[in-house]
Protein backbone atom coordinates (compact mmCIF):
# COMPACT_ATOMS: atom_id res chain seq x y z
CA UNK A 1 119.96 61.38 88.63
CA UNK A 2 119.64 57.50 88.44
CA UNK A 3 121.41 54.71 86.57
CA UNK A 4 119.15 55.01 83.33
CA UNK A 5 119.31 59.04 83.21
CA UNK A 6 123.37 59.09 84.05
CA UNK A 7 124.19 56.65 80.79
CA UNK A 8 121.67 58.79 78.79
CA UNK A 9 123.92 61.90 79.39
CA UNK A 10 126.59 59.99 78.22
CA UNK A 11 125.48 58.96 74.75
CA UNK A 12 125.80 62.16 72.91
CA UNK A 13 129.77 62.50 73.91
CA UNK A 14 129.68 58.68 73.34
CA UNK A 15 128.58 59.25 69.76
CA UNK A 16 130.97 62.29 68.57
CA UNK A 17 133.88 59.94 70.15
CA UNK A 18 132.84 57.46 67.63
CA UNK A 19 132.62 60.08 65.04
CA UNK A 20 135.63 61.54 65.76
CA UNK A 21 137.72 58.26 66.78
CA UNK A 22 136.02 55.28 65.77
CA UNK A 23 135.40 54.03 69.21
CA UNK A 24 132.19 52.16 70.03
CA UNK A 25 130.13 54.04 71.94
CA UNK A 26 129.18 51.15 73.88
CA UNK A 27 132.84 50.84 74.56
CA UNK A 28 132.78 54.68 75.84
CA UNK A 29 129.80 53.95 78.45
CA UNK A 30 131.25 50.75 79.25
CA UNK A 31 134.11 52.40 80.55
CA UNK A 32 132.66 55.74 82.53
CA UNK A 33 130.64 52.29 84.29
CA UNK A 34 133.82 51.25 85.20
CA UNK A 35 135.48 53.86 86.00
CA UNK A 36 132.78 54.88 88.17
CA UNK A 37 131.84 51.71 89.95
CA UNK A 38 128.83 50.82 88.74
CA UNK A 39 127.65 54.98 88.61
CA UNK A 40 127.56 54.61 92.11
CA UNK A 41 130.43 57.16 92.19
CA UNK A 42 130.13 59.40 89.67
CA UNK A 43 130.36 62.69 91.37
CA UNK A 44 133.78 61.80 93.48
CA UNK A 45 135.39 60.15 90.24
CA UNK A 46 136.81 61.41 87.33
CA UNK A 47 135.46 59.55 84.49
CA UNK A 48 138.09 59.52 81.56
CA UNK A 49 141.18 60.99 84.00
CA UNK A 50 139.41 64.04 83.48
CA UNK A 51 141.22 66.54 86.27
CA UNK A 52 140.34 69.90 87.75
CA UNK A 53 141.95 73.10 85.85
CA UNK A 54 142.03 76.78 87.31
CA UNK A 55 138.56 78.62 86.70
CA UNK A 56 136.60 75.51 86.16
CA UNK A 57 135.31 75.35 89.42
CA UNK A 58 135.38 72.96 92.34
CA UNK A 59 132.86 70.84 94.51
CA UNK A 60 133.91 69.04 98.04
CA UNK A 61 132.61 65.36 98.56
CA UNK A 62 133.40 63.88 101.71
CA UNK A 63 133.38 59.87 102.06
């Protein structure tokens, strides 16, 4: 997935947050960029603190 594809992805969650919160959407994106330096990380990071729960699943990423 590239740059263009991973911010696409992002928009619809973007736009209920804004719905739901009031929080720009461009405010939403800007932050998973940040969070995940530039998208270049976006597998090993957890955008939003988001943290692994039992039964969800796990992958391994080495660095």
């Amino acid at each position: 997935m590239d740059k263009t594809q991973i911010i696409e992805s992002l928009i619809p969650g973007a736009l209920l947050s804004y719905e739901k919160y009031k929080i720009l959407p461009s405010l939403t994106i800007a932050q998973a960029i940040l969070e995940t330096g530039r998208l270049q990380y976006v597998k090993g990071n957890n955008i939003f603190g988001i943290k692994w729960t039992e039964g969800s699943g796990y992958e391994v990423l080495f660095s």
